[in-house]
Structure formats: structure tokens, C-alpha cells
PDB file of N, CA and C in Angstrom:
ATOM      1  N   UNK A   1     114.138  98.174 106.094  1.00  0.00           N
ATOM      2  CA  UNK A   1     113.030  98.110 107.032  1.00  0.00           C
ATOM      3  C   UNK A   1     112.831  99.488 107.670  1.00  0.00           C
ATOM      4  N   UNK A   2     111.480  99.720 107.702  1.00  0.00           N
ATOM      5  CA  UNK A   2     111.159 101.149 108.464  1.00  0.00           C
ATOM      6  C   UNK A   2     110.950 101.274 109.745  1.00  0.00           C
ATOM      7  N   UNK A   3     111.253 102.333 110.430  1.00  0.00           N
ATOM      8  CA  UNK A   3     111.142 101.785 111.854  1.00  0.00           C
ATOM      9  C   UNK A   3     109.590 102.155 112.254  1.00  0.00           C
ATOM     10  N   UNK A   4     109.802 102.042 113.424  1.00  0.00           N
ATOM     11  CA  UNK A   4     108.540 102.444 113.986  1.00  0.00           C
ATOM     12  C   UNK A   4     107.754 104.203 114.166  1.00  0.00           C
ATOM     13  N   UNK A   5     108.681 104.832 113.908  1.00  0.00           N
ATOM     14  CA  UNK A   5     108.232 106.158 114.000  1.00  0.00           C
ATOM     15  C   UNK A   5     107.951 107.010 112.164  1.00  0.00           C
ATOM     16  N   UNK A   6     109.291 105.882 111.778  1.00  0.00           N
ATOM     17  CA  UNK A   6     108.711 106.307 110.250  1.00  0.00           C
ATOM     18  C   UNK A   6     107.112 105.692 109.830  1.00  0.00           C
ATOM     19  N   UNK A   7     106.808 104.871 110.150  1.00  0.00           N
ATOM     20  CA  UNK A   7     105.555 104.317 109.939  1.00  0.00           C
ATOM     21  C   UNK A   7     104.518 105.069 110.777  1.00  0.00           C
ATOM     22  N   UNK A   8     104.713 105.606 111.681  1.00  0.00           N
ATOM     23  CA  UNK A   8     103.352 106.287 112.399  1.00  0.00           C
ATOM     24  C   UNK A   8     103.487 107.579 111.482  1.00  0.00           C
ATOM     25  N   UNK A   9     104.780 107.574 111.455  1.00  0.00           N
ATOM     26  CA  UNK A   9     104.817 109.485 110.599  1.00  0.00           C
ATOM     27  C   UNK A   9     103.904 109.400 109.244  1.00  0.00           C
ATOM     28  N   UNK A  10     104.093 108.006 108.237  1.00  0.00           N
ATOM     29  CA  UNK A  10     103.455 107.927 107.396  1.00  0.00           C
ATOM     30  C   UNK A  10     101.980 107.630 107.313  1.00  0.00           C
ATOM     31  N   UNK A  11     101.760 107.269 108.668  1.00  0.00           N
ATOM     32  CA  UNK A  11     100.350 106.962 109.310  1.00  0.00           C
ATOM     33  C   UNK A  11      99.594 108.393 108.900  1.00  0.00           C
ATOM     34  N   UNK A  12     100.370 109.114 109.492  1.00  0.00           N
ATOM     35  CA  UNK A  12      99.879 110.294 109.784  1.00  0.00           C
ATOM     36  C   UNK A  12      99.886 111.030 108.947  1.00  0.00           C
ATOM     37  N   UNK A  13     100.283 111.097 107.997  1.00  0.00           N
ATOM     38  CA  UNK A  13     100.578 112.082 106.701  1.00  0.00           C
ATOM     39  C   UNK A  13      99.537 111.379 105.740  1.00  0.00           C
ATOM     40  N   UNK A  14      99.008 110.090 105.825  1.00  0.00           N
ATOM     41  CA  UNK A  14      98.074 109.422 104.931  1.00  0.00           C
ATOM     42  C   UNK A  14      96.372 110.089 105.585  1.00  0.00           C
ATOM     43  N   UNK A  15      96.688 110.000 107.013  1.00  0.00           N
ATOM     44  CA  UNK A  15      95.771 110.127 107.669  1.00  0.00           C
ATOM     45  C   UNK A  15      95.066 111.855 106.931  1.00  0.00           C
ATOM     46  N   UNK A  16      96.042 112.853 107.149  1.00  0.00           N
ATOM     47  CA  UNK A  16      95.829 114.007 106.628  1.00  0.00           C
ATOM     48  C   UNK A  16      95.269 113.987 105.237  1.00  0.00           C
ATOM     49  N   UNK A  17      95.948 113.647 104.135  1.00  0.00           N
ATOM     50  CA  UNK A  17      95.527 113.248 103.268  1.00  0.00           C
ATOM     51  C   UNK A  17      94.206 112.405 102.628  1.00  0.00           C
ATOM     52  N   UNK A  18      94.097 111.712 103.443  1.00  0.00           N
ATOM     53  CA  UNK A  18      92.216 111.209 103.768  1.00  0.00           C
ATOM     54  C   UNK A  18      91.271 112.381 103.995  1.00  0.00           C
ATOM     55  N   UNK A  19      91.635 113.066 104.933  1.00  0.00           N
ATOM     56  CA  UNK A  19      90.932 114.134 105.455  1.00  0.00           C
ATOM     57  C   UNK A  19      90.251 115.083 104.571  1.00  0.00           C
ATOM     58  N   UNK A  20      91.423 115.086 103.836  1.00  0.00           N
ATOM     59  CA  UNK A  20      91.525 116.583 102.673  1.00  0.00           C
ATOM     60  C   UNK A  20      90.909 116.013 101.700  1.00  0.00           C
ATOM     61  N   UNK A  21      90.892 114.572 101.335  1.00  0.00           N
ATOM     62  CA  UNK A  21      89.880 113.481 100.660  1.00  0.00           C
ATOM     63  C   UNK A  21      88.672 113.513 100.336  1.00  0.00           C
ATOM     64  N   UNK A  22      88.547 113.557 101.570  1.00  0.00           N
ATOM     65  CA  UNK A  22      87.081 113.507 102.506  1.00  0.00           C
ATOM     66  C   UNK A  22      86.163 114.887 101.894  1.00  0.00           C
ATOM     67  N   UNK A  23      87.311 115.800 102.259  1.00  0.00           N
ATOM     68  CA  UNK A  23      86.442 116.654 102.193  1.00  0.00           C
ATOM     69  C   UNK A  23      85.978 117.581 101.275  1.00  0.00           C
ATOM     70  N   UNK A  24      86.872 117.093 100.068  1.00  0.00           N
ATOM     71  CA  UNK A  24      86.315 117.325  98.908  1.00  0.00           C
ATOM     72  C   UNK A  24      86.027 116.836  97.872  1.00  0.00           C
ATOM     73  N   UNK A  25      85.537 114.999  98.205  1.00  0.00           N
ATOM     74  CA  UNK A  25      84.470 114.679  97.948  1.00  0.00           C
ATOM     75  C   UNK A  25      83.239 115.055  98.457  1.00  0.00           C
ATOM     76  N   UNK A  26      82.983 115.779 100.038  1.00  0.00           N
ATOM     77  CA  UNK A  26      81.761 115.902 100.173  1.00  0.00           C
ATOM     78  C   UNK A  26      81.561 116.643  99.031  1.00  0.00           C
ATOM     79  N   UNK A  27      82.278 118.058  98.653  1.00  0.00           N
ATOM     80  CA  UNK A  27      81.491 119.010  97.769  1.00  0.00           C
ATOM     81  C   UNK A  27      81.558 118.886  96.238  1.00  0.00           C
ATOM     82  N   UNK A  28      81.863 117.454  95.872  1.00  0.00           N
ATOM     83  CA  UNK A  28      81.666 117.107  93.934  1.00  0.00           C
ATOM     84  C   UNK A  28      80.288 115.978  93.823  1.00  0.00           C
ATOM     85  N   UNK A  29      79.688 116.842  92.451  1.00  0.00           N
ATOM     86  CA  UNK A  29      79.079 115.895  92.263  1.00  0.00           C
ATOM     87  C   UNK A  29      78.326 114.636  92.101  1.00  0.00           C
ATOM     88  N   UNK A  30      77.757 113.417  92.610  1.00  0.00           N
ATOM     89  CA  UNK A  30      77.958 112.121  92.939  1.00  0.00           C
ATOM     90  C   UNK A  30      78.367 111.597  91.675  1.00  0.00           C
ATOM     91  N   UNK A  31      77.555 112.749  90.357  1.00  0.00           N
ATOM     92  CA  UNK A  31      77.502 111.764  89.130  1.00  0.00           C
ATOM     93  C   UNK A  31      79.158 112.425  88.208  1.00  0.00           C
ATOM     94  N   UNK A  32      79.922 112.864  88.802  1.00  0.00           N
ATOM     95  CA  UNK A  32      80.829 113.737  88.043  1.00  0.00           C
ATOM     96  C   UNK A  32      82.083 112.315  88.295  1.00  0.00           C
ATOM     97  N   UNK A  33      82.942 112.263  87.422  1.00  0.00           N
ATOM     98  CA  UNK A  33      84.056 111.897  87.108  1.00  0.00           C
ATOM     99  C   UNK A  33      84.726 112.316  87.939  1.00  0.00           C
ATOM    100  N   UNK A  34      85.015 113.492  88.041  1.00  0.00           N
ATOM    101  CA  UNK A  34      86.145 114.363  89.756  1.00  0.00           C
ATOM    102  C   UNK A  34      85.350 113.364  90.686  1.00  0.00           C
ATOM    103  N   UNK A  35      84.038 113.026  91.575  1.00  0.00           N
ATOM    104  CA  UNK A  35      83.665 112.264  92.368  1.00  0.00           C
ATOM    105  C   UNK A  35      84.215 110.647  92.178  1.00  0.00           C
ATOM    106  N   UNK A  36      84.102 110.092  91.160  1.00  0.00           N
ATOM    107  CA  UNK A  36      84.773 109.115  90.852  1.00  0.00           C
ATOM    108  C   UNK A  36      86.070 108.810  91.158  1.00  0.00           C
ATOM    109  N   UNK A  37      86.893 109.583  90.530  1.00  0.00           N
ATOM    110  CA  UNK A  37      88.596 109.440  90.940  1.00  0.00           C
ATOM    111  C   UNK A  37      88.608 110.029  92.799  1.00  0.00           C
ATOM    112  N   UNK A  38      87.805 110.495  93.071  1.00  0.00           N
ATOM    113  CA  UNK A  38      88.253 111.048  94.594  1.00  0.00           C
ATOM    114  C   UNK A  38      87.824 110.115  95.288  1.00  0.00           C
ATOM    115  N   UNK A  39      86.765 109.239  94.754  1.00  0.00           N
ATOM    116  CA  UNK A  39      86.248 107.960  95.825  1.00  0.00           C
ATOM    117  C   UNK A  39      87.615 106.621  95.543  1.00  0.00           C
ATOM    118  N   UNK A  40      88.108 106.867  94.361  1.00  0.00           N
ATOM    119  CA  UNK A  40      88.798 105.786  94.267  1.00  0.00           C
ATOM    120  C   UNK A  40      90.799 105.774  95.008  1.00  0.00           C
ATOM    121  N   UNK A  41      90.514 107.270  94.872  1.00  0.00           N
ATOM    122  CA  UNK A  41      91.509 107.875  95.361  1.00  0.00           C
ATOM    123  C   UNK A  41      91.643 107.655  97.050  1.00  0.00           C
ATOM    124  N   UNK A  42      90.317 107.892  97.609  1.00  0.00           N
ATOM    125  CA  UNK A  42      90.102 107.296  99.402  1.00  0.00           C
ATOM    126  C   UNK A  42      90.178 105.617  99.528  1.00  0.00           C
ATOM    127  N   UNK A  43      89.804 104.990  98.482  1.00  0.00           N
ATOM    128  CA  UNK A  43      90.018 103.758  98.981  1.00  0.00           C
ATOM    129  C   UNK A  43      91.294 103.042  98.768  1.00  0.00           C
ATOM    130  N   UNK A  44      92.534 103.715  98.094  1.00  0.00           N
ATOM    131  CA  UNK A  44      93.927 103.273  97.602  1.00  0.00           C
ATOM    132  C   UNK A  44      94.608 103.866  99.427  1.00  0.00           C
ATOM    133  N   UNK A  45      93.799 105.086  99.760  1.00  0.00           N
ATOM    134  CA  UNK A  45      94.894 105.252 101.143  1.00  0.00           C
ATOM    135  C   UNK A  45      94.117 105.077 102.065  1.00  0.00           C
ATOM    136  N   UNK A  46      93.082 104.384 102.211  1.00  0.00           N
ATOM    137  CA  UNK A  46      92.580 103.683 103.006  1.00  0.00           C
ATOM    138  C   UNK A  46      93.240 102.224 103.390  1.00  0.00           C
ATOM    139  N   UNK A  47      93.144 101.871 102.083  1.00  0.00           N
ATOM    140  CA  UNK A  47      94.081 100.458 102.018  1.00  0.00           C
ATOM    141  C   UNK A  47      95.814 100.514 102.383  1.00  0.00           C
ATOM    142  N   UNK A  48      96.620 101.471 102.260  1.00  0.00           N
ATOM    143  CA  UNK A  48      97.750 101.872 102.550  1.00  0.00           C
ATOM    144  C   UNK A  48      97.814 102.132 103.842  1.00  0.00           C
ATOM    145  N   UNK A  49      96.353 102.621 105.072  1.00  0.00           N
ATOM    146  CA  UNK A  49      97.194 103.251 105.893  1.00  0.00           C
ATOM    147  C   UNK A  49      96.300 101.183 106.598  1.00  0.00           C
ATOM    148  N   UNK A  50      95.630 100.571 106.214  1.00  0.00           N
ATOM    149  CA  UNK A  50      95.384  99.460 107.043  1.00  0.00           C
ATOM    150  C   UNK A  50      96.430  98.862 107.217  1.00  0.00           C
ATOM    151  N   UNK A  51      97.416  98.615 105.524  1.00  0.00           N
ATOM    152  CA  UNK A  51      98.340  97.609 105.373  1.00  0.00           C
ATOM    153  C   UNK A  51      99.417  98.302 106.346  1.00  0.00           C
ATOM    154  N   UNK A  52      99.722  99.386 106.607  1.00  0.00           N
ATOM    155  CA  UNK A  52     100.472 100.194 108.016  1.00  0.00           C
ATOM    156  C   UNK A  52     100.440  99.743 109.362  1.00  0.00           C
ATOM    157  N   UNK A  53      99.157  99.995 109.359  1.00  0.00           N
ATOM    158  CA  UNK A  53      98.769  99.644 110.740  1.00  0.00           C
ATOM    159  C   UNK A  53      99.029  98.560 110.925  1.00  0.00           C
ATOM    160  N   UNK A  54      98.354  97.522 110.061  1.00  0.00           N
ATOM    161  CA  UNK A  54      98.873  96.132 109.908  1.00  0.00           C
ATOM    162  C   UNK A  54     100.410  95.720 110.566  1.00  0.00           C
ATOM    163  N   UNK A  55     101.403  96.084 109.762  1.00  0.00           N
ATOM    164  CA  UNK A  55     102.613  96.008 110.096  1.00  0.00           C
ATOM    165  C   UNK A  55     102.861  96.755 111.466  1.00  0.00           C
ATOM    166  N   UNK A  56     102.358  98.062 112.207  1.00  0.00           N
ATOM    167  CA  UNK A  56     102.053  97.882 113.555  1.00  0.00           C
ATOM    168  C   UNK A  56     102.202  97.355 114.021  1.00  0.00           C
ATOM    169  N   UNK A  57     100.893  96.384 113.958  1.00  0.00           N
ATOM    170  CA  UNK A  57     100.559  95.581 114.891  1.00  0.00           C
ATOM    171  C   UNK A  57     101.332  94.220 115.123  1.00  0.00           C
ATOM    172  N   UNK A  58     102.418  94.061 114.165  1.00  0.00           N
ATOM    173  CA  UNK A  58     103.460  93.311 113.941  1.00  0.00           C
ATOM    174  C   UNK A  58     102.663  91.271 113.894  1.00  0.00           C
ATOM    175  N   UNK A  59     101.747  90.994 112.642  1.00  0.00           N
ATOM    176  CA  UNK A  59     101.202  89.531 112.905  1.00  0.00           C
ATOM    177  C   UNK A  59     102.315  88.870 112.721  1.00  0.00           C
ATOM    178  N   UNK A  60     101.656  87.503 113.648  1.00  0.00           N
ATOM    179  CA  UNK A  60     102.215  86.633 114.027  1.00  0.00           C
ATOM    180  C   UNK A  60     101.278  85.369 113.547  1.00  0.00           C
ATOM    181  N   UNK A  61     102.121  84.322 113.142  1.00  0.00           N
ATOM    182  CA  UNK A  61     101.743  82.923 113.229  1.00  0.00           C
ATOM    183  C   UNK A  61     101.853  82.438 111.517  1.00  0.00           C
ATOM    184  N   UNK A  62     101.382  81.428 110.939  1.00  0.00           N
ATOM    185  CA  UNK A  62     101.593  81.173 109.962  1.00  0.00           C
ATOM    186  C   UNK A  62     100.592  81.642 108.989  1.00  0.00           C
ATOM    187  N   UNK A  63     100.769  81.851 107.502  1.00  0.00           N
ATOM    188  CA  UNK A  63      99.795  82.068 106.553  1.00  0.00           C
ATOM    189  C   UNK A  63      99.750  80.334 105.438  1.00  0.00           C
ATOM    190  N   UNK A  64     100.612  79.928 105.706  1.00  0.00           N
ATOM    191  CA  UNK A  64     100.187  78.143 105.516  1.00  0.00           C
ATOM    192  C   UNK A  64      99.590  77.178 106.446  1.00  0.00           C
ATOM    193  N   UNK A  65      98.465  76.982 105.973  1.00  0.00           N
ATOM    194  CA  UNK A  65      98.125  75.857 106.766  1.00  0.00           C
ATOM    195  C   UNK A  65      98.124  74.401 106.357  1.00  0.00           C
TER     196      UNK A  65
END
């Protein structure tokens, strides 16, 4: 189990990594292949830093109903 500071650290290192994402998809192509893998590439650590946060936020209650 990770603690709590390893998880913000990884917060944060994903977070950077988005950034740098970000910003070079603004400058590729829309119709280029490099644009492709870089959009698909933001939504894998997009999804990584939710499922983070997620665990954050520590849920509670059941997933059976």
C-alpha cells in the first residue's frame, strides 16, 4: 500500500507530464498520427491521475447492491 505522500508525489509527476502533453499536442497536426498517439496518450494519464485522486479521496460504502 502507498502512502499518502507517495500518491500526491505521483499526482504530481502525472500532473507534469499532462502538461508537457498538452503542449505538444497543441503544436501537431490534427490529421497526423503523432496527434493521435498524443491525444491517446492524455487520456491514459488522465485516467491514472482520476483513479489517484480517487483513492485520495479514500470511497466508502458498498459497490454491491
Amino acid at each position: 500500500m502507498r502512502t499518502e505522500n507517495q500518491i500526491k508525489s505521483k499526482i504530481n509527476e502525472l500532473a507534469l507530464q499532462k502538461k508537457s502533453l498538452v503542449s505538444r499536442l497543441e503544436v501537431a497536426r490534427p490529421e497526423s498520427m503523432v496527434h493521435d498517439s498524443l491525444t491517446a496518450q492524455l487520456l491514459r494519464l488522465e485516467d491514472m491521475i482520476s483513479m489517484l485522486e480517487w483513492v485520495m479521496n479514500d470511497p466508502s460504502g458498498s459497490y454491491h447492491l
